[in-house]
Protein backbone atom coordinates (compact mmCIF):
# COMPACT_ATOMS: atom_id res chain seq x y z
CA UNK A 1 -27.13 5.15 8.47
CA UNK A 2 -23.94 4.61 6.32
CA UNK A 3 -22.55 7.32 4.72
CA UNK A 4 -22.25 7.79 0.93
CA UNK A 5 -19.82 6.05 -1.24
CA UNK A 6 -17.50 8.80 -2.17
CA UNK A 7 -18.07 10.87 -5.69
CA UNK A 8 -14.64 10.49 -7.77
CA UNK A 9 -16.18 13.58 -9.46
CA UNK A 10 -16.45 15.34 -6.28
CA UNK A 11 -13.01 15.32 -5.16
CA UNK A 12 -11.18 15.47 -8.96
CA UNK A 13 -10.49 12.01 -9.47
CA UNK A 14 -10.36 10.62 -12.92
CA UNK A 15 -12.08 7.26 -13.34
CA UNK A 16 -9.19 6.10 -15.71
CA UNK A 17 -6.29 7.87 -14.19
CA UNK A 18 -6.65 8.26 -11.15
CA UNK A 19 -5.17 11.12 -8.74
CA UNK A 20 -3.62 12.12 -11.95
CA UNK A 21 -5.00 15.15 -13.36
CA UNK A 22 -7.86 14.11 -16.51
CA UNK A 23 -5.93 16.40 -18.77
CA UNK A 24 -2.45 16.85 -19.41
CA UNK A 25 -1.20 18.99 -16.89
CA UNK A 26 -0.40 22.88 -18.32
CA UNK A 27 3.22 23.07 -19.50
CA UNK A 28 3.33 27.26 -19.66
CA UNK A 29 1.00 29.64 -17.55
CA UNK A 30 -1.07 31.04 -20.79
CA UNK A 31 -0.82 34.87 -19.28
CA UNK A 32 2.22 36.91 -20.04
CA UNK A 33 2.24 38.25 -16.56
CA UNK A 34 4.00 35.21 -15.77
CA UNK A 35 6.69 35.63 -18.12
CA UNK A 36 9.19 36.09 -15.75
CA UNK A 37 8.59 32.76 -13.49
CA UNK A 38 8.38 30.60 -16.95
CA UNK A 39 11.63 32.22 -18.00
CA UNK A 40 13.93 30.65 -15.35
CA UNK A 41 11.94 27.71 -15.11
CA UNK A 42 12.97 27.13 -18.51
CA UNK A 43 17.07 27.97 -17.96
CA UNK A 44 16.75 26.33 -14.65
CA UNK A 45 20.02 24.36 -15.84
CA UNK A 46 21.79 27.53 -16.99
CA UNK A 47 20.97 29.23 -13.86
CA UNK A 48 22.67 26.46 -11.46
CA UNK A 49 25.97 25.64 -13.68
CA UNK A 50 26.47 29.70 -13.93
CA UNK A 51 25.25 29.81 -10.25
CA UNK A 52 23.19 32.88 -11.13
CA UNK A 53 19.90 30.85 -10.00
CA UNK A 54 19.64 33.27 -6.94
CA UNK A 55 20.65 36.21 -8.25
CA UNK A 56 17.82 36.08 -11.04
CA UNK A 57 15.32 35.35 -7.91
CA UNK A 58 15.91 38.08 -6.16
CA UNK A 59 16.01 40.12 -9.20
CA UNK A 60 12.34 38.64 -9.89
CA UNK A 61 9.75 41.22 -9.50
CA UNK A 62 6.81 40.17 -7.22
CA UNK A 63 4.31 39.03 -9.29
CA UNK A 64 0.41 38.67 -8.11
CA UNK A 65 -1.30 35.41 -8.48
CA UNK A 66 -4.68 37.53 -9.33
CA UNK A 67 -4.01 36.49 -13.08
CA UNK A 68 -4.03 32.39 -12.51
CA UNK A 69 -7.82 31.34 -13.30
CA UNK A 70 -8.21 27.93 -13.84
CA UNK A 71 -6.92 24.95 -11.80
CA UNK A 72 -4.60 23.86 -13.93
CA UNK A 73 -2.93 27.26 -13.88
CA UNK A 74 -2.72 27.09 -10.55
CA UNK A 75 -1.04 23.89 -10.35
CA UNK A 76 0.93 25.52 -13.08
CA UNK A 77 2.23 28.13 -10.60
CA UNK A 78 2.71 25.56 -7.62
CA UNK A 79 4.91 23.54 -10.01
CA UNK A 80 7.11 26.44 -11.73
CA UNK A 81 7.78 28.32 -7.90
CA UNK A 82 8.61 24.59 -6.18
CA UNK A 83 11.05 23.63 -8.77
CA UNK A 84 12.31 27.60 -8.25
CA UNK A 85 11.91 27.37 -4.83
CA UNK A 86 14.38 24.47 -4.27
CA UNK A 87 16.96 25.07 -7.01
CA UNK A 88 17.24 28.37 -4.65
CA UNK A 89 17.69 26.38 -1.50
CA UNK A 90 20.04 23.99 -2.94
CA UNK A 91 21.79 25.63 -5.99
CA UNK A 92 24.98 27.32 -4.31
CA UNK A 93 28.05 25.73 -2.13
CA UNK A 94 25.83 25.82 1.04
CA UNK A 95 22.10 25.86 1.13
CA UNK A 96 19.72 29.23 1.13
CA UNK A 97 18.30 30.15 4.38
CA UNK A 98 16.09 33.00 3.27
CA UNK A 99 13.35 32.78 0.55
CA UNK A 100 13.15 36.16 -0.80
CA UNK A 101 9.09 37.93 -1.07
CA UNK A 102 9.34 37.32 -4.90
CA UNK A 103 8.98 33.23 -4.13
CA UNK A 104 7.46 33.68 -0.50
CA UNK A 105 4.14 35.60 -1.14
CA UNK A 106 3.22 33.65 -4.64
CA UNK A 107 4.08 30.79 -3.41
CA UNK A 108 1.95 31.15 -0.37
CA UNK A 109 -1.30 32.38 -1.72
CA UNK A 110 -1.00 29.07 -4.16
CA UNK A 111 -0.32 26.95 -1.59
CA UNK A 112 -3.44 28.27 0.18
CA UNK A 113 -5.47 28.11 -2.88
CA UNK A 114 -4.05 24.03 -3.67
CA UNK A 115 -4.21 23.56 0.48
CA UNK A 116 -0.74 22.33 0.34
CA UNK A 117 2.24 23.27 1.97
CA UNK A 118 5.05 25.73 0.39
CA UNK A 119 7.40 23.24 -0.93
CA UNK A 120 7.99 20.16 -3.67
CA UNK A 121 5.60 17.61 -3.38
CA UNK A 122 4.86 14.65 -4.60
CA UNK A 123 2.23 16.47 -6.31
CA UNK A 124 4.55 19.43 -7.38
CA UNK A 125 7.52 16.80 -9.31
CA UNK A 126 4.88 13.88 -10.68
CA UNK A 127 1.61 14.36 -10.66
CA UNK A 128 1.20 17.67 -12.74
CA UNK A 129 4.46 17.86 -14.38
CA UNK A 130 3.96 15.21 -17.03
CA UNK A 131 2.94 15.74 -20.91
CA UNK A 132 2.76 12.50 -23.38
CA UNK A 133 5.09 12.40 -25.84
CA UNK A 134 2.33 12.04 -28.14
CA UNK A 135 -0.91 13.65 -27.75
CA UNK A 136 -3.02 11.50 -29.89
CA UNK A 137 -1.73 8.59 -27.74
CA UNK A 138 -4.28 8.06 -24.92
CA UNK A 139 -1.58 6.05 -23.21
CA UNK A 140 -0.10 7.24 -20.33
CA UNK A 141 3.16 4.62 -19.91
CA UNK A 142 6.78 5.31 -20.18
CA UNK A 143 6.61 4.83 -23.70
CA UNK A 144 4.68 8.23 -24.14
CA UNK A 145 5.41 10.03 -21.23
CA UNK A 146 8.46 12.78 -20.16
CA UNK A 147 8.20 15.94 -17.26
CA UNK A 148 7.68 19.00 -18.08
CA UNK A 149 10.17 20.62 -15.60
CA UNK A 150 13.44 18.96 -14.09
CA UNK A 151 15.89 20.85 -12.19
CA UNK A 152 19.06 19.19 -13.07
CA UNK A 153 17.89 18.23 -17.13
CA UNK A 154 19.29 14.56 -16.80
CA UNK A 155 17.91 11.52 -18.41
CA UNK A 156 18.08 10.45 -14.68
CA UNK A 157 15.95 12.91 -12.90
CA UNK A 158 13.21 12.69 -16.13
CA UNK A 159 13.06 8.85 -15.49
CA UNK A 160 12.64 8.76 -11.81
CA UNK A 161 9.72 11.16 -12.07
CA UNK A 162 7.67 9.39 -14.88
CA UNK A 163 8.12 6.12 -13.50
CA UNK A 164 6.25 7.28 -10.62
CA UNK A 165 3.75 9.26 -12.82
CA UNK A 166 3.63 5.84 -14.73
CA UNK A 167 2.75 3.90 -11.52
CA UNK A 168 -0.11 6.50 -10.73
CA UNK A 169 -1.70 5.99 -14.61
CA UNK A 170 -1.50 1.91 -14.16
CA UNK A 171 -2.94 1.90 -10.80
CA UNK A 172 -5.59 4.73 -11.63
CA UNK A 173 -8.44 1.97 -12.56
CA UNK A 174 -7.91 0.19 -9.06
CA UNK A 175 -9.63 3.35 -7.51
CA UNK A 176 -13.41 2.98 -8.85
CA UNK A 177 -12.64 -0.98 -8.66
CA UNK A 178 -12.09 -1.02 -5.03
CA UNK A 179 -14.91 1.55 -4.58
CA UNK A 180 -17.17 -1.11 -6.52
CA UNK A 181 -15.90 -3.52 -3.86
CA UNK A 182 -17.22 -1.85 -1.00
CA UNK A 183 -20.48 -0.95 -2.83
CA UNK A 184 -21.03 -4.77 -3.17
CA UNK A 185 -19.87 -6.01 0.07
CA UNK A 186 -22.90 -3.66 1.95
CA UNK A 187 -24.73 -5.22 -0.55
CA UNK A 188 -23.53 -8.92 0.72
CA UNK A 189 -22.07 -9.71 -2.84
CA UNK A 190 -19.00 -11.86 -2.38
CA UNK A 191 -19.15 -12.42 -5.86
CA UNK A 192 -18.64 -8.91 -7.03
CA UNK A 193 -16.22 -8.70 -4.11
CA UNK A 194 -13.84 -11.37 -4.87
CA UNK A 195 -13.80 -10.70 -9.03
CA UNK A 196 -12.69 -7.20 -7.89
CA UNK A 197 -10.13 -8.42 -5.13
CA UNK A 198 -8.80 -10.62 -8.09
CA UNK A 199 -8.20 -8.03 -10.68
CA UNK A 200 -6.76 -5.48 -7.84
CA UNK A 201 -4.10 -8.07 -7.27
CA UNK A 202 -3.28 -8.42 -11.01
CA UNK A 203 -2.72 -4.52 -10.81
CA UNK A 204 -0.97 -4.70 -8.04
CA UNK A 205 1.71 -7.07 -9.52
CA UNK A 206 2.00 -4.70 -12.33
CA UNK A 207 2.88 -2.11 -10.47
CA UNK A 208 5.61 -3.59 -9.04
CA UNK A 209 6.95 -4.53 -12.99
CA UNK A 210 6.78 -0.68 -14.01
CA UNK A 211 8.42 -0.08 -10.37
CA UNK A 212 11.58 -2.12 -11.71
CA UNK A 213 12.06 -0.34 -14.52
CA UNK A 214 13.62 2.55 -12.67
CA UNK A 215 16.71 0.81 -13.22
CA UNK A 216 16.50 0.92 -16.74
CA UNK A 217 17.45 4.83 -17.15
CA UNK A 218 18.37 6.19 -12.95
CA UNK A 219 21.88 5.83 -12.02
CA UNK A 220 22.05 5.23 -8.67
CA UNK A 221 25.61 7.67 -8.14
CA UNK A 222 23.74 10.39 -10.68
CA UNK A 223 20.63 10.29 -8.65
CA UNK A 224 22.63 10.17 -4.86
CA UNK A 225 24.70 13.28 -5.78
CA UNK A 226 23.27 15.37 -8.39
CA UNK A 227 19.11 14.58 -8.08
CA UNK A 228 18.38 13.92 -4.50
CA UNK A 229 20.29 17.16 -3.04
CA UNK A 230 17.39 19.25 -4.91
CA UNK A 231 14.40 17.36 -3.60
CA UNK A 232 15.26 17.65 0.21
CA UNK A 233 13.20 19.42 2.08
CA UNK A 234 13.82 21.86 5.11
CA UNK A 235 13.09 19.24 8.25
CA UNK A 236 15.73 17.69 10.06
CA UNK A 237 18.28 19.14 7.75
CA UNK A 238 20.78 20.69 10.61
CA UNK A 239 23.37 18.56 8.91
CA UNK A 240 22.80 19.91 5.29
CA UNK A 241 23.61 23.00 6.34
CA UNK A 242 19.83 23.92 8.19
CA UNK A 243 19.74 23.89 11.50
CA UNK A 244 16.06 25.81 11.70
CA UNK A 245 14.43 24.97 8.54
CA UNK A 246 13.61 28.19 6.09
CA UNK A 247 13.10 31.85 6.79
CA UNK A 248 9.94 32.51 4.39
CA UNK A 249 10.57 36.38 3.95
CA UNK A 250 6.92 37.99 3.01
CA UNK A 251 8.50 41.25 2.86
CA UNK A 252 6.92 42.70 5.94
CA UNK A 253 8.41 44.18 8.48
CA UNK A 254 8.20 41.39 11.32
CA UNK A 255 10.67 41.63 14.34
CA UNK A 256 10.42 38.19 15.05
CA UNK A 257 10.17 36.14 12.02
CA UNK A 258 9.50 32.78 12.58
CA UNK A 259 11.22 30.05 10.39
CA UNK A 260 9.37 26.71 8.69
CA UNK A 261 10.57 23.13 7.82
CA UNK A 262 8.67 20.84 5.69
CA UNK A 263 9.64 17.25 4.44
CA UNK A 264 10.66 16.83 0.71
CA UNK A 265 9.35 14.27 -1.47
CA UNK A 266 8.09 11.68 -0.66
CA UNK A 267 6.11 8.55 -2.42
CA UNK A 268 4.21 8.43 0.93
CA UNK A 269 2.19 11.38 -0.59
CA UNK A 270 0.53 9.43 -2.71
CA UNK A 271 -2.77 9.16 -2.75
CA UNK A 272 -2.62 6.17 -4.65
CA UNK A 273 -0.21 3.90 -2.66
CA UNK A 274 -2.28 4.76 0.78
CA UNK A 275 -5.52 4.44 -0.74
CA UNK A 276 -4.73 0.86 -1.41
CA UNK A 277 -4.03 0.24 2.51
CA UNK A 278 -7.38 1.70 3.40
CA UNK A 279 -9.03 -0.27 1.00
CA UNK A 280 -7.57 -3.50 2.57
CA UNK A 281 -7.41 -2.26 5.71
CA UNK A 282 -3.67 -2.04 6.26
CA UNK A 283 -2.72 0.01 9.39
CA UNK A 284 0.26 1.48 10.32
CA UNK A 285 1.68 2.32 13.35
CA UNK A 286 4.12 5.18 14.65
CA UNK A 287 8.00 3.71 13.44
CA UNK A 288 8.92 1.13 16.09
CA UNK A 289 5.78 1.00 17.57
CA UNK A 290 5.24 -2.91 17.92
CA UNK A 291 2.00 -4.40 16.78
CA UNK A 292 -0.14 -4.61 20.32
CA UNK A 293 -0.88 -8.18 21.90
CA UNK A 294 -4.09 -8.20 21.34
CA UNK A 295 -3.90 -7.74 17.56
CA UNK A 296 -2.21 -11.08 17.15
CA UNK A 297 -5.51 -13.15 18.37
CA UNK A 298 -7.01 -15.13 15.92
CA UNK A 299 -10.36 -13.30 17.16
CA UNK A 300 -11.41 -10.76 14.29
CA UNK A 301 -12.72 -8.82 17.06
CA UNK A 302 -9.32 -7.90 18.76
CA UNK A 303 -7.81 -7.46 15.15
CA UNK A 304 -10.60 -4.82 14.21
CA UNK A 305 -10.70 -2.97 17.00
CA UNK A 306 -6.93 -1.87 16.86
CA UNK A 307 -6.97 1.51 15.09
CA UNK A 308 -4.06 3.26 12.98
CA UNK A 309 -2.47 6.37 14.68
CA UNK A 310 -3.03 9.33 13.33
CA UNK A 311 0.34 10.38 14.09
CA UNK A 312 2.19 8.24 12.14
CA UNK A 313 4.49 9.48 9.28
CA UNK A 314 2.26 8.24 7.01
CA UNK A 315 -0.87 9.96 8.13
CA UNK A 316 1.80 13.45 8.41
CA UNK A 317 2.00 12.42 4.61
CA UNK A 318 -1.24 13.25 3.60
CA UNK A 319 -1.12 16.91 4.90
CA UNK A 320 1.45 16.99 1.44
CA UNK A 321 -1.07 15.69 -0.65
CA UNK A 322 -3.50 18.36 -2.25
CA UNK A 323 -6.46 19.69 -0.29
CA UNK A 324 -9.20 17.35 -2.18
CA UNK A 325 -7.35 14.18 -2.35
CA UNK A 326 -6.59 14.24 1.27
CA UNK A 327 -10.02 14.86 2.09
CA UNK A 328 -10.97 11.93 -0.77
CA UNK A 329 -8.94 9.12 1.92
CA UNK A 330 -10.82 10.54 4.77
CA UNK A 331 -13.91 9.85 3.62
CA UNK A 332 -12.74 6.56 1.93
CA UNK A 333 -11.34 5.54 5.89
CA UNK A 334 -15.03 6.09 6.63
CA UNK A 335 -16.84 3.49 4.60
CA UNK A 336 -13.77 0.92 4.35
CA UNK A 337 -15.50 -2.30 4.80
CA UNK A 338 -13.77 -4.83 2.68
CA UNK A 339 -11.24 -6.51 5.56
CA UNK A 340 -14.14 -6.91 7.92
CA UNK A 341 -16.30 -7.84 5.41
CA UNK A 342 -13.63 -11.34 4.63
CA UNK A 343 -13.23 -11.35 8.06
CA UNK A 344 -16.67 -12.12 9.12
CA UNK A 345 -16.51 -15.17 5.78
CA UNK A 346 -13.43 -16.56 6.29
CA UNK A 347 -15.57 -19.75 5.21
CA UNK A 348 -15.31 -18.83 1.35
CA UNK A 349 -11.87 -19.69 0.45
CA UNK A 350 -12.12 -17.80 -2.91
CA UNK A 351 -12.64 -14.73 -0.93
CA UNK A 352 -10.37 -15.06 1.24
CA UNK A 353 -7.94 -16.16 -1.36
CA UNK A 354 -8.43 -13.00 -3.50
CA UNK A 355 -8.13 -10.85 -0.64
CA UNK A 356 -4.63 -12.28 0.52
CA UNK A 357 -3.58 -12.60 -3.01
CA UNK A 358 -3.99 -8.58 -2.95
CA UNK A 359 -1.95 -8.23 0.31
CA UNK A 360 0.80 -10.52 -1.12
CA UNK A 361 1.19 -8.16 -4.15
CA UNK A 362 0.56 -5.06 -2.23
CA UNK A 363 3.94 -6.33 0.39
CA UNK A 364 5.68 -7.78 -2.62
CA UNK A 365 6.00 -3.76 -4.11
CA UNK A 366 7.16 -3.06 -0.53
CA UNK A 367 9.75 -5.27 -1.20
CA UNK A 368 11.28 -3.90 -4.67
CA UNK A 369 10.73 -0.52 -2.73
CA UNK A 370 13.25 -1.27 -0.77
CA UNK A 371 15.53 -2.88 -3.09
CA UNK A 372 15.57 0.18 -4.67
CA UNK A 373 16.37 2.15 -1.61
CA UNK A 374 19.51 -0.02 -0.84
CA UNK A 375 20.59 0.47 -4.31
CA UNK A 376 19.96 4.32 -4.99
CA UNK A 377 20.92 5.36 -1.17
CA UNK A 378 22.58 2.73 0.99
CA UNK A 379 25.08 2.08 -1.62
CA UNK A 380 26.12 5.50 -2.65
CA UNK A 381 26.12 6.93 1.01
CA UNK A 382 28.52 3.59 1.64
CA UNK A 383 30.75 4.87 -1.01
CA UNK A 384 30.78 8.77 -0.06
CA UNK A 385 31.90 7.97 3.54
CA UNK A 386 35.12 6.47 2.44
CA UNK A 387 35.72 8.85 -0.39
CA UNK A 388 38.46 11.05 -0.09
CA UNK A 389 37.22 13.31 -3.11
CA UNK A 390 36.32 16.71 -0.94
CA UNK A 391 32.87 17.63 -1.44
CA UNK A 392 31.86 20.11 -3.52
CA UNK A 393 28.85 21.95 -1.65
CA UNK A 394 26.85 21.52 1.94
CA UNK A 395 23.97 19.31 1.25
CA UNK A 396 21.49 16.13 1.57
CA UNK A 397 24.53 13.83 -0.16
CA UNK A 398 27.64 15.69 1.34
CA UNK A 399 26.27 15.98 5.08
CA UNK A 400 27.27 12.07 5.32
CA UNK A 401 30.35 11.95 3.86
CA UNK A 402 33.05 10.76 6.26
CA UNK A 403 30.20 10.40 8.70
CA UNK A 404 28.23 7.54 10.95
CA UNK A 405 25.20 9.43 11.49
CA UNK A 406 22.23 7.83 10.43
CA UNK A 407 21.13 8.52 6.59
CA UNK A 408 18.44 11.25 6.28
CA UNK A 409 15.94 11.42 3.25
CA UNK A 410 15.03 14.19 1.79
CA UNK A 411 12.17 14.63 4.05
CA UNK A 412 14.47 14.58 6.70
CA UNK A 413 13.85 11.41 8.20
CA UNK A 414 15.78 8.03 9.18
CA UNK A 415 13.33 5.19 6.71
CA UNK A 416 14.51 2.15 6.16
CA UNK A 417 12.94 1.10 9.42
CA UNK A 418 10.13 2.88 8.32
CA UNK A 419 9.76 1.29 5.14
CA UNK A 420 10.25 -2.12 6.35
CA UNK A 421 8.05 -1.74 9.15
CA UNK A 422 5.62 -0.35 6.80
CA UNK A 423 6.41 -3.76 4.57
CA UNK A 424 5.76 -6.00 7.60
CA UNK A 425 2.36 -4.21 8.38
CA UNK A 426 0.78 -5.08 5.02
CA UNK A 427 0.90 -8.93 5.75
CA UNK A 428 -0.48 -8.30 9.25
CA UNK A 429 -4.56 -8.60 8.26
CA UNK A 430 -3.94 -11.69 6.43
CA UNK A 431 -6.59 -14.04 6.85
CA UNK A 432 -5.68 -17.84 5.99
CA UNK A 433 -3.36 -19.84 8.16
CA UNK A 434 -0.70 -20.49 5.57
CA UNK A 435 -0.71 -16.74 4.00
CA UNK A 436 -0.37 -15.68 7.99
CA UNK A 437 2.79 -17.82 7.52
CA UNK A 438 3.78 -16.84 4.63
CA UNK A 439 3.12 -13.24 4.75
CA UNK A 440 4.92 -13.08 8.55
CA UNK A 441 8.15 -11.76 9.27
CA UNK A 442 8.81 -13.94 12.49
CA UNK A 443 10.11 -17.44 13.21
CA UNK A 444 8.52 -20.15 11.27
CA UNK A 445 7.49 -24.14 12.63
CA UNK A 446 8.95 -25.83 9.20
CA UNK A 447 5.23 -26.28 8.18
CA UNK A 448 5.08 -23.29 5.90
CA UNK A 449 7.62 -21.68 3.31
CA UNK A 450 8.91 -18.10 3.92
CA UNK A 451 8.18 -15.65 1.27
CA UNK A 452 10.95 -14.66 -0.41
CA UNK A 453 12.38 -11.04 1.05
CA UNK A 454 14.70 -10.15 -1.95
CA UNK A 455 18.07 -8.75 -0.50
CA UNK A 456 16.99 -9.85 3.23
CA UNK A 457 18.58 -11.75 6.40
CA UNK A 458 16.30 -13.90 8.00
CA UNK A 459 16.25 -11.81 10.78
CA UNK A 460 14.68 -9.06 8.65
CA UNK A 461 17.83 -7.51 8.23
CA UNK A 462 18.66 -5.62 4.95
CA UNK A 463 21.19 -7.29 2.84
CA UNK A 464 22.58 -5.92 -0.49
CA UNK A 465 24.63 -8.29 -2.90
CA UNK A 466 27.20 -6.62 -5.20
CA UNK A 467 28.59 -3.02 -6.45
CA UNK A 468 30.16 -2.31 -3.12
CA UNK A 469 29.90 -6.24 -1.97
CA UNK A 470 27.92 -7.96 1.11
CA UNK A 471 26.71 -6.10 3.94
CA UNK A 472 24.04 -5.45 6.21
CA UNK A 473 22.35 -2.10 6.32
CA UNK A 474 21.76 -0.76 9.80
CA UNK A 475 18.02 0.12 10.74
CA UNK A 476 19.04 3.66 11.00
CA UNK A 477 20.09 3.95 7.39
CA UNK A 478 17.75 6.48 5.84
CA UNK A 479 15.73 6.13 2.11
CA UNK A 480 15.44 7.79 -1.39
CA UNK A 481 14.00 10.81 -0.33
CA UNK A 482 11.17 9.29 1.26
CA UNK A 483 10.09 7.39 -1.88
């Protein structure tokens, strides 16, 4: 027997919005208790330029998180101590290796509660840290939309969060749309299947429109050196200035405390972006990893059977995402029928149309991702190597100045190859001869046209054109922190 058609209901999933909460997210914790985390949330600013953010911390009494009631006061609390929790790290000349009790035990007992992992997620800087500009506007677009918290207060850092938060609202309807999809492919209705394939795709290409616009307001040099230093996490950050990751002090007496690291940011925690390769049956492998032999058959038999790794960095991603939305793609995963389903009709071209129409789309926002990621990270780290302006503090942006070691994000990892393998993937269940062609990444007979790779080499090589010239990005250049 199949199992059930997830609830949206049952895992708190709006029907309009998404993995975005139904309500505006809380912007103050309603119980005075709290006073004390709300206040330096609120002179977050103050406290870095005066460098007093650490002081106040420790200062902090501990406060119990017996007084949060609702959800949205908890994800009230997991916002305020992340955004506290990292301005600590990162808000002096080198980074914080100790987090004092007052952040460690709230923090903890929230995470626990939100199943989540003490640090900024995803979750923590877009998804509930949003308010519309106006409330009587039901529209959640950049028009209406700014954070509630920032650490640095910049025009910048506001934009780069609400575009993503802008990207979750537009592609919110594509959740119960590709849920219909499955519903009417066990029922056998291509119909139903192929309207919805169609209008995914349309969503899909808007996606990728809103994803452009982070150029509009998010300096690349403001965001390199004063935004992206905050959002790295505590993995792979030896050359930041953390060789072991964090010492979470609970205030116990432990002889042998035991130190964490966690990966920053990264848009690889959303829900949204890796439900849409379950839906379509996009599978990713562990970085390098070369697609097997067998996968490349024409026989839908050796293409299906090849499974996705659970230890890839994108399934580590969903252990960021909170407790019920990781839980949500898992049971998604299990009912997932729609590639299969065009697979076994590759005889109804309008299917199979609409279904590599949505790939197209889905690899074409790959592609501005990446874009982006030359521009925001390749570009500036180019420019800090050959600076000879000292650097001011030990962090993400100063650990490769005057270096040739590869480019870390902020989740501590090297991702342009990553993201580009993770590009290439998406056009890999294609079903029609020509968009096999034109969705491939390998050597072409002359029958078929290549589809444009903005900023690319034929080779797949990463090219970027202007502010610091021509040049080709090496495979171990790292991304904008892990977005």
């Amino acid at each position: 027997m199949l199992p059930p058609i997830p609830a949206l209901a049952d895992y708190g999933i709006s029907t309009q919005y998404g993995f975005l909460p139904s309500e505006p997210p809380l912007d103050l914790l309603p119980d005075p208790y709290y006073a004390d985390w709300e206040w330096i949330i609120g002179h977050l600013q103050a406290l870095l330029t005066s460098r007093r953010i650490r002081d106040s911390v420790d200062r902090m009494p501990l406060l119990s998180t017996s007084y949060l009631n609702a959800e949205p006061e908890w994800r009230r609390a997991y916002v305020v101590l992340g955004f506290i929790l990292h301005a600590y790290v990162w808000g002096g000349r080198a980074p914080a290796e100790r987090i004092p009790p007052q952040l460690t035990v709230p923090l903890f007992a929230v995470c626990q509660h939100l199943d989540l992992p003490p640090v900024a997620t995803f979750a923590g800087v877009c998804l509930w840290n949003y308010k519309p500009i106006f409330p009587d506007d039901a529209q959640l677009d950049l028009s209406n939309l700014t954070p509630l918290n920032t650490i640095t207060g910049s025009l910048d850092e506001q934009w780069f969060y609400m575009v993503s938060v802008a990207i979750e609202a537009r592609g919110g309807p594509a959740v119960p749309l590709m849920l219909q999809a499955i519903a009417a492919a066990r029922a056998g209705n291509s119909f139903v299947v192929t309207d919805c394939l169609q209008q995914f795709a349309e969503i899909l290409d808007s996606l990728g429109t809103t994803l452009e616009l982070m150029y509009e307001h998010c300096d690349p040099h403001v965001f390199y050196h004063r935004i992206r230093p905050y959002l790295a996490g505590s993995k792979n950050m030896g050359d930041a200035g953390l060789p072991n990751g964090l010492l979470y002090d609970t205030g116990h007496d432990d002889p042998k405390p035991q130190y964490r690291q966690y990966g920053g940011g990264s848009n690889a925690q959303s829900s949204l972006i890796q439900f849409f390769d379950i839906v379509l049956g996009v599978e990713h492998r562990p970085t390098g990893e070369a697609r097997p032999a067998s996968a490349d058959s024409d026989n839908p038999a050796s293409r299906l059977s090849t499974s996705a790794p659970h230890h890839s960095f994108i399934h580590e991603m969903r252990s960021y995402m909170p407790g019920p939305h990781r839980r949500f793609l898992s049971h998604v995963s299990a009912v997932a029928n729609i590639r299969e389903y065009v697979e076994s009709r590759r005889s109804d071209k309008a299917l199979c149309i609409a279904y590599d129409a949505s790939l197209s789309m889905l690899r074409a926002l790959r592609d501005k991702h990446i874009q982006i990621v030359a521009r925001y990270i390749l570009v500036p780290s180019r420019e800090a190597r050959t600076s000879t302006v000292p650097p001011r503090g030990r962090n993400l942006a100063s650990a490769s100045e005057g270096k040739q070691k590869p480019l870390r994000g902020t989740g501590g990892t090297a991702l342009i190859p990553f993201l580009k393998q993770a590009r290439d993937e998406t056009g890999e269940p294609a079903i029609d001869v020509w968009a096999k062609r034109l969705l491939s990444t390998g050597p072409l007979d002359g029958r078929f046209a290549a589809l444009s790779k903005v900023g690319e080499n034929h080779d797949g090589g990463l090219q970027v054109v202007g502010l610091s010239g021509t040049w080709a990005a090496d495979d171990s250049e790292g991304g904008i922190c892990h977005w």
